[in-house]
C-alpha atoms as a PDB file:
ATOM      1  CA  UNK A   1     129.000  85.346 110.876  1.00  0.00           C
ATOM      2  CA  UNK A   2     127.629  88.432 109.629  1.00  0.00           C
ATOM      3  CA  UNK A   3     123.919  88.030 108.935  1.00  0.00           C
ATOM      4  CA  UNK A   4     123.945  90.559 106.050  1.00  0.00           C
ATOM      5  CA  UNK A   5     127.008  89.556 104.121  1.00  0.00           C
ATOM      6  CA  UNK A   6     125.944  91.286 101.048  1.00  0.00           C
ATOM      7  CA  UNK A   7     124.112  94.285 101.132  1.00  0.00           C
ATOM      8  CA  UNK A   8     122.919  94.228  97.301  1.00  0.00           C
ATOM      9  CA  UNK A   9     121.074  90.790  98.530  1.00  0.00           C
ATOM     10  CA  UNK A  10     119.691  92.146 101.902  1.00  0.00           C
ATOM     11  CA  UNK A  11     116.367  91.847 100.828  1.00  0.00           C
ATOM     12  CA  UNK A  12     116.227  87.920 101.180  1.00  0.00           C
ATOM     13  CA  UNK A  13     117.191  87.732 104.294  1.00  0.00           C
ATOM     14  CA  UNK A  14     114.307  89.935 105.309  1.00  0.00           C
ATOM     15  CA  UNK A  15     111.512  88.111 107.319  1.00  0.00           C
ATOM     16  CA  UNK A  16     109.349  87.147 105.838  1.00  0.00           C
ATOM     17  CA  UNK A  17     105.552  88.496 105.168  1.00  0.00           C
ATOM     18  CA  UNK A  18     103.235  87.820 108.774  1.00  0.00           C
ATOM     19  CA  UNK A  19     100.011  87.605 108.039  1.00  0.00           C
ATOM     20  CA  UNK A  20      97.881  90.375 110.754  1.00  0.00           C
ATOM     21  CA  UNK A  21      96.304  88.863 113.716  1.00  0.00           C
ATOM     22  CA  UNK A  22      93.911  92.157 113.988  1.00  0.00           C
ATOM     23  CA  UNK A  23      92.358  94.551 111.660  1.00  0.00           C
ATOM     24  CA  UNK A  24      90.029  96.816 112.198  1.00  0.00           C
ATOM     25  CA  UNK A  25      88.715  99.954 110.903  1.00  0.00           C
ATOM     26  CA  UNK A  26      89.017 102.655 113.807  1.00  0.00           C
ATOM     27  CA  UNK A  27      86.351 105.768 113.706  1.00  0.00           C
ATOM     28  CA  UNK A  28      88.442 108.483 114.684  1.00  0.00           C
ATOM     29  CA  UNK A  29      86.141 111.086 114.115  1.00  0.00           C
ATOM     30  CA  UNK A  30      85.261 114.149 111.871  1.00  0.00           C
ATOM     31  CA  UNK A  31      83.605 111.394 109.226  1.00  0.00           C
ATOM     32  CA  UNK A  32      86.999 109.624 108.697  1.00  0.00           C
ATOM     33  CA  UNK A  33      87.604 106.006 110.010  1.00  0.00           C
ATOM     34  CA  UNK A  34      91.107 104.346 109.283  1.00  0.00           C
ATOM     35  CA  UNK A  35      92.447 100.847 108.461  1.00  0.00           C
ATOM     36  CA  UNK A  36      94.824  99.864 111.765  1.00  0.00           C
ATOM     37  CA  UNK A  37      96.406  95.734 111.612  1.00  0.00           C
ATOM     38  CA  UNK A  38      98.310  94.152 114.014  1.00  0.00           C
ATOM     39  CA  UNK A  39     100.467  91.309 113.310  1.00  0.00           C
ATOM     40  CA  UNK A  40     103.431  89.595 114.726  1.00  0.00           C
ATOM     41  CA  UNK A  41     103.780  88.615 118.818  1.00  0.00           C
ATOM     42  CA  UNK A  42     100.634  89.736 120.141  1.00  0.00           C
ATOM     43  CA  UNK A  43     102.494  89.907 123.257  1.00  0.00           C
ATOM     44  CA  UNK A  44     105.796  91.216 121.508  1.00  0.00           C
ATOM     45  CA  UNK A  45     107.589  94.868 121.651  1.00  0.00           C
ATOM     46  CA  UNK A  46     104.961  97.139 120.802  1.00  0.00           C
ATOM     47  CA  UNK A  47     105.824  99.338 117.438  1.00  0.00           C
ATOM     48  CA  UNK A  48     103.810 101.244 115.187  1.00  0.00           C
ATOM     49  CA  UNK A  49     104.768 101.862 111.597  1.00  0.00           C
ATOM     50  CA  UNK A  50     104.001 105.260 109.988  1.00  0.00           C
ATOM     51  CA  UNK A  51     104.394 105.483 106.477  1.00  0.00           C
ATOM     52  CA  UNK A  52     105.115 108.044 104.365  1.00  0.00           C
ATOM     53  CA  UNK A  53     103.599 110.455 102.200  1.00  0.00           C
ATOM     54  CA  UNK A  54     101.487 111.984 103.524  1.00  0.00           C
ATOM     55  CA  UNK A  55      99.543 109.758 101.432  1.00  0.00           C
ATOM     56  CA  UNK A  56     101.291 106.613 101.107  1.00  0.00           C
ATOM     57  CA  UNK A  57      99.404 104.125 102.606  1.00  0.00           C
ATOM     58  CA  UNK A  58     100.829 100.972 104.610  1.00  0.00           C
ATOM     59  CA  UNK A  59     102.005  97.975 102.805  1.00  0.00           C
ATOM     60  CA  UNK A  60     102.690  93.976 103.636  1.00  0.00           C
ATOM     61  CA  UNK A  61     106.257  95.179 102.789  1.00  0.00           C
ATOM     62  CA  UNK A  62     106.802  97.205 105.531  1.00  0.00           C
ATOM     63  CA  UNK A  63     106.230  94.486 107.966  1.00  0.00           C
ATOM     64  CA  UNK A  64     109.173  92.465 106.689  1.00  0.00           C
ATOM     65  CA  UNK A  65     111.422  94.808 109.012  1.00  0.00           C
ATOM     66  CA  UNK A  66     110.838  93.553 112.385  1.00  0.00           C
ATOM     67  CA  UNK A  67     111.096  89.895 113.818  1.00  0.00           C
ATOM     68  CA  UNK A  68     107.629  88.407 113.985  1.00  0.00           C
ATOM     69  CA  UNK A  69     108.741  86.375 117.187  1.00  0.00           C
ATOM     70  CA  UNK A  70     110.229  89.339 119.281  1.00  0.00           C
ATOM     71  CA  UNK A  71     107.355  92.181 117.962  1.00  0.00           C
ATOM     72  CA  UNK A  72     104.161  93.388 117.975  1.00  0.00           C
ATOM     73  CA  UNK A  73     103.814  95.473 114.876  1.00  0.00           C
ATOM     74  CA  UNK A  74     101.373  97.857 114.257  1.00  0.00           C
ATOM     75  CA  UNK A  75     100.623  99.219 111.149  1.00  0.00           C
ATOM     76  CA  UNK A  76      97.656 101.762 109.825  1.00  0.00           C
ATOM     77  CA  UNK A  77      96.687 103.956 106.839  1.00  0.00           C
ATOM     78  CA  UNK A  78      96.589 107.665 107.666  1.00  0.00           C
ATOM     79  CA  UNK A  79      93.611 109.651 106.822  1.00  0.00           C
ATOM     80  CA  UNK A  80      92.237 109.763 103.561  1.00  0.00           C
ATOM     81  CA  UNK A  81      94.726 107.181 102.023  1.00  0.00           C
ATOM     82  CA  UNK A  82      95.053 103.108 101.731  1.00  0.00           C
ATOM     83  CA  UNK A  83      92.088 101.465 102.949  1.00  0.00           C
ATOM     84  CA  UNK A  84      90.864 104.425 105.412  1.00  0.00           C
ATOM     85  CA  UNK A  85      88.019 106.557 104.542  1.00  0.00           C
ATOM     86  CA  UNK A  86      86.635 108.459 102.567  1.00  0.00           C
ATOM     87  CA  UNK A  87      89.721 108.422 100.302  1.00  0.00           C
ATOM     88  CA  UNK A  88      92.019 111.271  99.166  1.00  0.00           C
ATOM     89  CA  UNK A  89      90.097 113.500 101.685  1.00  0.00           C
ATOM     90  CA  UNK A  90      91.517 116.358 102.683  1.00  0.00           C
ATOM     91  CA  UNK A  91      88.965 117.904 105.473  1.00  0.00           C
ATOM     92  CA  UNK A  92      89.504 117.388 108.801  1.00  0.00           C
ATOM     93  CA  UNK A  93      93.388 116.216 107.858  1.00  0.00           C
ATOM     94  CA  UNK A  94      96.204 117.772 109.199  1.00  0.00           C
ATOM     95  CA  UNK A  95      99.289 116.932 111.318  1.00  0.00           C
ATOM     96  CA  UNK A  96      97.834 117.039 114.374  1.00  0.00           C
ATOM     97  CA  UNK A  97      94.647 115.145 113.590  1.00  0.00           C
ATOM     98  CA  UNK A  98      97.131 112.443 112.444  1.00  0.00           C
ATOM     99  CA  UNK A  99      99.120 112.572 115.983  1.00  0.00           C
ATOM    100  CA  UNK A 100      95.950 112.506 117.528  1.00  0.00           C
ATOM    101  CA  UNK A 101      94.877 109.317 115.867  1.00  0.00           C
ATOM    102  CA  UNK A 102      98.138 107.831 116.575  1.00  0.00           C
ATOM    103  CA  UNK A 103      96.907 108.429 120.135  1.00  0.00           C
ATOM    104  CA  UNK A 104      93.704 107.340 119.693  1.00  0.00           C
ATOM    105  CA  UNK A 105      95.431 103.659 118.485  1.00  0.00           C
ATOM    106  CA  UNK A 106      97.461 103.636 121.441  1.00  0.00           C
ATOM    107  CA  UNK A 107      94.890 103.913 123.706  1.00  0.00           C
ATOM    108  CA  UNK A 108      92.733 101.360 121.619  1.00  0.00           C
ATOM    109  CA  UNK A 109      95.319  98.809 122.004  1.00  0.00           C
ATOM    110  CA  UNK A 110      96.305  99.632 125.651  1.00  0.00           C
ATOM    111  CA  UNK A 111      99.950 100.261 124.595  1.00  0.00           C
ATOM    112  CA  UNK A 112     101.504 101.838 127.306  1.00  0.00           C
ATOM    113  CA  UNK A 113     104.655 102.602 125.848  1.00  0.00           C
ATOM    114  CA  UNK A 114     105.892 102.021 121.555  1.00  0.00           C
ATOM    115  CA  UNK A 115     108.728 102.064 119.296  1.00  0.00           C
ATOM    116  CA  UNK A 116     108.136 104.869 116.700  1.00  0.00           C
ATOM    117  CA  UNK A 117     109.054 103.580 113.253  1.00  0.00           C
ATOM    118  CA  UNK A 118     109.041 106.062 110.268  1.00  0.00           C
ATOM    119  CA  UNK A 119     110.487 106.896 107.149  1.00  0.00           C
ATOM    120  CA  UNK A 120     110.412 110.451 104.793  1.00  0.00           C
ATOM    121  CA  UNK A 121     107.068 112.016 105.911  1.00  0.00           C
ATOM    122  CA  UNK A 122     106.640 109.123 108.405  1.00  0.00           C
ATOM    123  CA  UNK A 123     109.637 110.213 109.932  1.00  0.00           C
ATOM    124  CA  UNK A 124     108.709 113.829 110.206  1.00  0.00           C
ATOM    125  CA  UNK A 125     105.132 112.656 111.852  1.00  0.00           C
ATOM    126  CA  UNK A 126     106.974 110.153 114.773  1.00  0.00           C
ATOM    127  CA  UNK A 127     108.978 112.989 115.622  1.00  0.00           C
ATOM    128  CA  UNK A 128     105.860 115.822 115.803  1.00  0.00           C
ATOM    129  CA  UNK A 129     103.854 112.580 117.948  1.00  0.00           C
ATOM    130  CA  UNK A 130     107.295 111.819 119.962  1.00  0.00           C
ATOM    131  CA  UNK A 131     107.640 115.727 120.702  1.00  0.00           C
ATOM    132  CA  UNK A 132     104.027 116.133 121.402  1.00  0.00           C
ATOM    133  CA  UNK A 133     104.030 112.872 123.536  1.00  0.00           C
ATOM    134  CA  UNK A 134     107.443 112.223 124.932  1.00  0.00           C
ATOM    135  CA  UNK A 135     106.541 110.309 127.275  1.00  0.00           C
ATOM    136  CA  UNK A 136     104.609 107.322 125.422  1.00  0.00           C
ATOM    137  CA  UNK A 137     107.572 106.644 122.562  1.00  0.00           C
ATOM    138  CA  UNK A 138     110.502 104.370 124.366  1.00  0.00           C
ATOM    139  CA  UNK A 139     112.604 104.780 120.891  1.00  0.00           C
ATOM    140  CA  UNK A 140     112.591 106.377 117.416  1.00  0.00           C
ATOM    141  CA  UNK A 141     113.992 104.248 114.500  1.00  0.00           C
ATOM    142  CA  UNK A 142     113.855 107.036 111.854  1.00  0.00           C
ATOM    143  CA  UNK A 143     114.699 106.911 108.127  1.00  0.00           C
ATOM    144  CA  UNK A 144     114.999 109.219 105.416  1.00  0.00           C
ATOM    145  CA  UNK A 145     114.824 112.270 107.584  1.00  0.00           C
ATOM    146  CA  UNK A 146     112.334 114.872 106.572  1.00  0.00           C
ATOM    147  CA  UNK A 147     112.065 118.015 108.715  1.00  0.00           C
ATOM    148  CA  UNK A 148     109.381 119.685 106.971  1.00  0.00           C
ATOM    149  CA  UNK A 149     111.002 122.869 106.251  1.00  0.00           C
ATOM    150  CA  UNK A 150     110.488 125.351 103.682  1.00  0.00           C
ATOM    151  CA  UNK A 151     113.672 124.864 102.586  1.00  0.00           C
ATOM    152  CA  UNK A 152     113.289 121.248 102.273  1.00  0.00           C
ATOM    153  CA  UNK A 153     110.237 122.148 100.113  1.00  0.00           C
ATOM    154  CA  UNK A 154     112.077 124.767  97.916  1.00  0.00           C
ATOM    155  CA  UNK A 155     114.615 121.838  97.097  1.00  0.00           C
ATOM    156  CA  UNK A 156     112.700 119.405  95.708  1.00  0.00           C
ATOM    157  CA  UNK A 157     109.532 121.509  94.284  1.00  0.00           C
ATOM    158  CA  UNK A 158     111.960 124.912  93.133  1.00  0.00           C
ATOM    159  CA  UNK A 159     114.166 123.298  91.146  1.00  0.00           C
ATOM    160  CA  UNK A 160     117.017 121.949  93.084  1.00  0.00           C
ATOM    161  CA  UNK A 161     116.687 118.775  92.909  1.00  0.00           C
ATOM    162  CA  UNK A 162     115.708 119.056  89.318  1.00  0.00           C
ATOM    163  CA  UNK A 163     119.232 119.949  88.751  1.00  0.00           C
ATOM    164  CA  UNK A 164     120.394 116.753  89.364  1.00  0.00           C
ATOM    165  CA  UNK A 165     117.839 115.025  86.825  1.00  0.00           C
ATOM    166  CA  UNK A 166     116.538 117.449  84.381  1.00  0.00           C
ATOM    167  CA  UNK A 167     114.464 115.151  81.481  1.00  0.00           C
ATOM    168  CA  UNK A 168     112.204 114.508  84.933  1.00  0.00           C
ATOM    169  CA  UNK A 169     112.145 117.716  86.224  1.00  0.00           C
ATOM    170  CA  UNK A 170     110.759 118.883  82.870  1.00  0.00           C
ATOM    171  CA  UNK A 171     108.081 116.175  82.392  1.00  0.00           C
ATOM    172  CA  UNK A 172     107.397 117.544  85.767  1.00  0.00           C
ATOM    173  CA  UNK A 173     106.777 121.214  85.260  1.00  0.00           C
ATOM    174  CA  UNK A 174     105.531 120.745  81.542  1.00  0.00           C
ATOM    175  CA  UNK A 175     101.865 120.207  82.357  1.00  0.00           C
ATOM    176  CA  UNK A 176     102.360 123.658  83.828  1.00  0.00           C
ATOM    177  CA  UNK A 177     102.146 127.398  82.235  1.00  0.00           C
ATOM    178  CA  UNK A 178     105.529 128.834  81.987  1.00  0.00           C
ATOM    179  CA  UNK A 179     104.116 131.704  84.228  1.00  0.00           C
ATOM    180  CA  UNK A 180     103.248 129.626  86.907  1.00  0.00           C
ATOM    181  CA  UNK A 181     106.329 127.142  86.977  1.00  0.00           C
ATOM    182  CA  UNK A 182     107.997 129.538  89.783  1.00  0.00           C
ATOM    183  CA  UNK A 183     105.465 128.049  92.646  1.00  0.00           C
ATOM    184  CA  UNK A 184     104.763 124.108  91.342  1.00  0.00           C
ATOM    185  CA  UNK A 185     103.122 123.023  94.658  1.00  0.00           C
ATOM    186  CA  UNK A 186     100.479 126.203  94.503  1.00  0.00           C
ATOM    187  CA  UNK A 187     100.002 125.465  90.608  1.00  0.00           C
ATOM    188  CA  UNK A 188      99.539 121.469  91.188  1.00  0.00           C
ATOM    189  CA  UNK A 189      97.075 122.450  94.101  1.00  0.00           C
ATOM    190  CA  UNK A 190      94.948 124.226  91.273  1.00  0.00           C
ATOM    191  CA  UNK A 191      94.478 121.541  89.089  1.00  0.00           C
ATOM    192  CA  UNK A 192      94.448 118.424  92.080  1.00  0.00           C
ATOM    193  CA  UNK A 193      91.336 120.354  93.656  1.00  0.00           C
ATOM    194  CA  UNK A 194      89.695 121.355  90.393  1.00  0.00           C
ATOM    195  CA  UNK A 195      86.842 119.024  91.258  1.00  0.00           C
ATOM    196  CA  UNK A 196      87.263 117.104  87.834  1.00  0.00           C
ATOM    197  CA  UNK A 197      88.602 113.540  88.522  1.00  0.00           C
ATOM    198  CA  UNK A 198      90.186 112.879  85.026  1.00  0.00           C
ATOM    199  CA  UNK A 199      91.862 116.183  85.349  1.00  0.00           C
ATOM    200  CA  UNK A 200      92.977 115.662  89.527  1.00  0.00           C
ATOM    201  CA  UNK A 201      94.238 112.012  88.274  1.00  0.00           C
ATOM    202  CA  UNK A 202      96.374 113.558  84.842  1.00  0.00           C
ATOM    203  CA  UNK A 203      98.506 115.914  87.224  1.00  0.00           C
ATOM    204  CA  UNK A 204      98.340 113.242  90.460  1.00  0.00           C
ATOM    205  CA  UNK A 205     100.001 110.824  88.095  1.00  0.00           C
ATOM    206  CA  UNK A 206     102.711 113.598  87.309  1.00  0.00           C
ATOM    207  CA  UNK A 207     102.991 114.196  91.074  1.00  0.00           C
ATOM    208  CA  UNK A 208     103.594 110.960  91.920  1.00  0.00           C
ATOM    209  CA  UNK A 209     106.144 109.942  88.679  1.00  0.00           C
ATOM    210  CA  UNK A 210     108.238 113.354  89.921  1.00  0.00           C
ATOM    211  CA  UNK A 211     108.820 111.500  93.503  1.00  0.00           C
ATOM    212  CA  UNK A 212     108.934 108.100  92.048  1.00  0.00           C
ATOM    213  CA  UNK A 213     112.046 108.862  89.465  1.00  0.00           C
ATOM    214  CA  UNK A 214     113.611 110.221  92.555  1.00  0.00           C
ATOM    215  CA  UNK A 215     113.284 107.568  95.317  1.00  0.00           C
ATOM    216  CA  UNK A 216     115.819 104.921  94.383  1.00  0.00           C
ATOM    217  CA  UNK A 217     119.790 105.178  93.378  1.00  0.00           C
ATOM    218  CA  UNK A 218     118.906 102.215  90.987  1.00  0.00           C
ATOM    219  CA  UNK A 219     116.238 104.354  88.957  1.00  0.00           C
ATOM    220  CA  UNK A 220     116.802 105.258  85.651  1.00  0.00           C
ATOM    221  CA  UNK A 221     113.833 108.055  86.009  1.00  0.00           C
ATOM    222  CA  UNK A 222     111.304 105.765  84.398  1.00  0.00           C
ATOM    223  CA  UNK A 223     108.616 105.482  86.533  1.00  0.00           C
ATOM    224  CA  UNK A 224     105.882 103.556  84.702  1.00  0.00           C
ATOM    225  CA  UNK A 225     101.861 104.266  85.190  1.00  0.00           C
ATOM    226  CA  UNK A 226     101.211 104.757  88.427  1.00  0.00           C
ATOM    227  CA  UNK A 227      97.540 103.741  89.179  1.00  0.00           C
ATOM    228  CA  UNK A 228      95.024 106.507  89.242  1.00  0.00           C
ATOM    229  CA  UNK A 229      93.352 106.367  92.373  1.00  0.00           C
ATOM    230  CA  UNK A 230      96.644 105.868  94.545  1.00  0.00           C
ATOM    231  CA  UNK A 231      98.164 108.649  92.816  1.00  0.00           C
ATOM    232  CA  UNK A 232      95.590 111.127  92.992  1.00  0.00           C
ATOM    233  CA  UNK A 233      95.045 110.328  97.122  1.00  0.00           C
ATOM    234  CA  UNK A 234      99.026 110.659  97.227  1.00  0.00           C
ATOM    235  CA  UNK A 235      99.074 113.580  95.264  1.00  0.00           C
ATOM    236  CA  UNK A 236      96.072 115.562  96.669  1.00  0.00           C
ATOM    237  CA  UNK A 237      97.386 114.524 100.485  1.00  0.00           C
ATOM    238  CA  UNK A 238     101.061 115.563  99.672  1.00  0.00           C
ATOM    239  CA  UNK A 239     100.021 118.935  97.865  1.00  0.00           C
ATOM    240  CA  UNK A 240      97.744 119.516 100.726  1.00  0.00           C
ATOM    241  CA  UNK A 241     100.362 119.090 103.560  1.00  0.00           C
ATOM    242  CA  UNK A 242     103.225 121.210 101.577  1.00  0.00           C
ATOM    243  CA  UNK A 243     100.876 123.729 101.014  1.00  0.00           C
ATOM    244  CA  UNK A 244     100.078 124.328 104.252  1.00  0.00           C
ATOM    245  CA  UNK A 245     103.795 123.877 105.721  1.00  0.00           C
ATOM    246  CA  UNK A 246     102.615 120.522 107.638  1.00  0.00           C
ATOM    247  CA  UNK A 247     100.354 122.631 109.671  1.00  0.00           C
ATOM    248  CA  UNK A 248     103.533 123.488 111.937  1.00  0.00           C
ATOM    249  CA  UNK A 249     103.561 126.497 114.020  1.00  0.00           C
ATOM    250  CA  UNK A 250     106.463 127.795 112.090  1.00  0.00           C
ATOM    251  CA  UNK A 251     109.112 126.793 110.162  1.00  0.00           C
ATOM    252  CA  UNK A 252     112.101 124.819 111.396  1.00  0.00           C
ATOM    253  CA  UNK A 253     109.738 123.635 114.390  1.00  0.00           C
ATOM    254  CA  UNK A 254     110.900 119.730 114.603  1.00  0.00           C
ATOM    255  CA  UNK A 255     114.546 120.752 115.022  1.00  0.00           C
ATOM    256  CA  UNK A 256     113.468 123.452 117.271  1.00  0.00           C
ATOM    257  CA  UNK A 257     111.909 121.041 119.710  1.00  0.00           C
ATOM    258  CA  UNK A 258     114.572 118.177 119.763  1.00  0.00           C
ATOM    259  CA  UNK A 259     114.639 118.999 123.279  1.00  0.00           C
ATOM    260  CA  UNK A 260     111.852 117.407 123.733  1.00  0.00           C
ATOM    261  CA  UNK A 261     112.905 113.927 123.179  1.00  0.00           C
ATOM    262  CA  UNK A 262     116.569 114.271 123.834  1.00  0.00           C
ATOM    263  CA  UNK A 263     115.878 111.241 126.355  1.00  0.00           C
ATOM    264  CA  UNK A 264     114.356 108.974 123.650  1.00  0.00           C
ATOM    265  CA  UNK A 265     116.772 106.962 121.785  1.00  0.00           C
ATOM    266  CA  UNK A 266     116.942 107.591 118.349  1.00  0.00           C
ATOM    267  CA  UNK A 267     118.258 105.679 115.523  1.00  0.00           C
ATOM    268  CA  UNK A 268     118.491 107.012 112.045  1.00  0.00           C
ATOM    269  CA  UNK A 269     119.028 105.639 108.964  1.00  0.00           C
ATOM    270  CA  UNK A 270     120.323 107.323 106.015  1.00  0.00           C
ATOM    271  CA  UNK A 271     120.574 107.424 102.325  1.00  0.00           C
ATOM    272  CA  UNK A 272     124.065 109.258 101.212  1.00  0.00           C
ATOM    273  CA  UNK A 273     122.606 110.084  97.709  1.00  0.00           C
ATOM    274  CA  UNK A 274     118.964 110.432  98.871  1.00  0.00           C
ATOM    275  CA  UNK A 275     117.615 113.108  96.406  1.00  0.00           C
ATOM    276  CA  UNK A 276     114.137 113.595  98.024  1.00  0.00           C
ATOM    277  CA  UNK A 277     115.157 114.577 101.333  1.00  0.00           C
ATOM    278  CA  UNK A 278     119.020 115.227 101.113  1.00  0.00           C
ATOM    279  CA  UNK A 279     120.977 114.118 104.323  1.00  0.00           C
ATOM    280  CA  UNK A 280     121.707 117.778 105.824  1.00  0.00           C
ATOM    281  CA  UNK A 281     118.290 117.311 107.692  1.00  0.00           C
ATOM    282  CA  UNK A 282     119.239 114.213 109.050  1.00  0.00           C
ATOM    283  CA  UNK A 283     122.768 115.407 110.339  1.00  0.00           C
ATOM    284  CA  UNK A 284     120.706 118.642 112.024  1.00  0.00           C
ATOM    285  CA  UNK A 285     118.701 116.270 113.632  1.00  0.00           C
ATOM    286  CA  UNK A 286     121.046 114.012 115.226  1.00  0.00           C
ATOM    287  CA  UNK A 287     123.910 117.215 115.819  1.00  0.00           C
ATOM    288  CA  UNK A 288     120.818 118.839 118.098  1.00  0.00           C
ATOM    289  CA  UNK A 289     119.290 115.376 119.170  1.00  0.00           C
ATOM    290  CA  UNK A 290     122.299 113.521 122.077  1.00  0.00           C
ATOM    291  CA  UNK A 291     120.596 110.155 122.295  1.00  0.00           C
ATOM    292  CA  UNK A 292     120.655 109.856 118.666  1.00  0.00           C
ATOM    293  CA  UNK A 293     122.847 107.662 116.444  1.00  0.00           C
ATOM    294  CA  UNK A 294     122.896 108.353 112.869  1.00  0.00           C
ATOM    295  CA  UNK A 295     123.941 105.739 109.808  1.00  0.00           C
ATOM    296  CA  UNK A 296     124.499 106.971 106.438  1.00  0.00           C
ATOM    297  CA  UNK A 297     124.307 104.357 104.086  1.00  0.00           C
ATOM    298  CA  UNK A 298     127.084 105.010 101.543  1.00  0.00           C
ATOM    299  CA  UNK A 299     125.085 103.449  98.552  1.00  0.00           C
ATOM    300  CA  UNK A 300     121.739 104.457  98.700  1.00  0.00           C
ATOM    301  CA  UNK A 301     118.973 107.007  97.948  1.00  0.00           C
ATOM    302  CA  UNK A 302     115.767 107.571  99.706  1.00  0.00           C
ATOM    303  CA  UNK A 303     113.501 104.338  99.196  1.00  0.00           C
ATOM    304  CA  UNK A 304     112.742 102.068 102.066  1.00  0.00           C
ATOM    305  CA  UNK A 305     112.839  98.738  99.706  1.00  0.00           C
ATOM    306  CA  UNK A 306     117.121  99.860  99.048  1.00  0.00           C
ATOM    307  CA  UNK A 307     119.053  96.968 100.032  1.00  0.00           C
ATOM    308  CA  UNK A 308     121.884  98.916 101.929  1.00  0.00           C
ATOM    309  CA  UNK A 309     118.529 100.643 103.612  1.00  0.00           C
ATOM    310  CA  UNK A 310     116.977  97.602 104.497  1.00  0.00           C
ATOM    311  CA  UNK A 311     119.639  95.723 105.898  1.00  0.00           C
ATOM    312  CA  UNK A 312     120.305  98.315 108.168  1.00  0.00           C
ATOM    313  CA  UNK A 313     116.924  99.347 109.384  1.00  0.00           C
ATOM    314  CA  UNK A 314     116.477  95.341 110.439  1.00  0.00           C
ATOM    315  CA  UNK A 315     119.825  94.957 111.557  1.00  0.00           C
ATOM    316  CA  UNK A 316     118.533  97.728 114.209  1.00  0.00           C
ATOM    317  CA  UNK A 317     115.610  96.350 115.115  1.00  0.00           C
ATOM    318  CA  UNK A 318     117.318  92.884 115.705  1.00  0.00           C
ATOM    319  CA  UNK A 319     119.780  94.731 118.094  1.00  0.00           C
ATOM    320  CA  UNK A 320     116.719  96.943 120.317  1.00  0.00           C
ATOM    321  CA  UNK A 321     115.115  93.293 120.429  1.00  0.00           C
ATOM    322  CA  UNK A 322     118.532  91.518 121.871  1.00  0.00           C
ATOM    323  CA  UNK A 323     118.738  94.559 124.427  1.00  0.00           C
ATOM    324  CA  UNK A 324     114.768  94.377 125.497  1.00  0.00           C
ATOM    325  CA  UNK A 325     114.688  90.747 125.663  1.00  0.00           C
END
């Protein structure tokens, strides 16, 4: 019998929450430590969660995907965000401090080898740590594929997206001068770094609603109040990162690299409507990428919690643990 009969109800049949078995706060250096947990088989299939964002922060949620018998699932909160600190700091945070750190965990754990397990921005850092360290990822379980491209960028900050759902786009842009609504991330990085709280946490909680109204299929584009330290840490992190292209050496770097981990195996996951980051990236990816296999999930945006989502992202890690074991 199919263990996910109905998609709409995939979220019960989720594991449920595991209370961690470690955490720790990790000094990586540069004045930032970060929140790392384990939880699960302490003696399970190593895999380590990387949330999105940047900014995001790790949740009790996402450790629902993954069998608590079969792995051991680790889970931190990038720099700057979540429990790490100091929060919504921006120095000394950039890609490659973050694959670095990823590193850093490895080695702290004595991981030899680890499933890569990311979604949106997540995504976009397992592949930058999988290319930069092929040979210390066994798999990628990807979803939500973000390539950090300018174009990718341009969609959802110019405009494009903003097609699709206008009343948001404009609640969006309308805390902006008309003259500088051409270039929102370079006019929301004025007023997130203008060094008055109240004022960083007004447009962080506009940043954050924009994304918010966009993440699920289900959302009517109300978002509701976002609280105002998470959203100005999102915000500031996010605008930070897009700012600076994700501190790649050029644009269209991930998919130039695929070569790189065309041994990995690499499962991807989806959304067909996903209006944050639209499926053309994913299809790239997995067209350039040999050992990939891609899923589009015909009823679904870009939100990790979607039911179609969910079920398939555990019905994946189910399999890889019936093939390892």
């Amino acid at each position: 019998m199919d263990k996910y009969p109905d998609q709409k109800r995939a979220v019960q049949y989720l594991y449920p929450p595991v209370d961690p078995f470690d955490q720790r706060m990790l000094d990586v250096g540069q004045g930032h430590r970060i929140y790392v947990e384990q939880c699960g088989n302490p003696n399970g299939i190593p895999v380590v969660v990387l949330h999105g964002g940047p900014g995001g922060g790790c949740s009790p949620a996402m450790r629902r995907y993954f069998d608590p018998l079969v792995y051991r699932v680790i889970l931190f909160d990038q720099r700057g965000c979540g429990r790490s600190r100091p929060h919504a700091s921006v120095e000394y945070n950039t890609t490659w401090h973050l694959v670095t750190d990823i590193e850093r965990i490895r080695k702290a754990l004595d991981i030899e080898q680890w499933i890569a397990f990311g979604g949106s921005w997540g995504a976009t850092l397992a592949l930058v740590y999988a290319q930069t360290h092929p040979d210390r990822v066994s798999r990628l379980v990807l979803r939500g594929v973000f390539l950090m491209t300018q174009a990718e960028l341009d969609w959802f900050y110019g405009g494009g997206a903003g097609k699709f759902w206008p009343e948001s786009w404009s609640k969006f842009v309308s805390l902006l001068p008309e003259a500088e609504r051409g270039d929102a991330i370079t006019a929301y990085h004025k007023r997130l770094f203008s060094g008055d709280v109240a004022s960083e946490t007004l447009y962080g909680r506009a940043w954050s609603a924009w994304e918010n109204a966009l993440a699920s299929i289900h959302n009517s584009g109300s978002t509701g109040e976002t609280p105002g330290d998470y959203a100005r840490a999102f915000a500031r992190l996010e605008n930070h990162y897009f700012l600076n292209g994700g501190f790649l050496e050029y644009d269209g770097q991930i998919l130039d690299q695929v070569d790189r981990i065309a041994h990995i195996p690499g499962h991807v996951v989806q959304g067909r409507y996903d209006m944050i980051c639209p499926p053309s990236s994913a299809w790239a990816l997995c067209e350039r990428w040999p050992n990939a296999e891609l899923k589009m999930v015909r009823h679904a945006g870009h939100a990790l919690s979607e039911p179609g989502i969910s079920a398939e992202l555990v019905r994946i890690m189910d399999r890889i643990a019936e093939t390892v074991i």
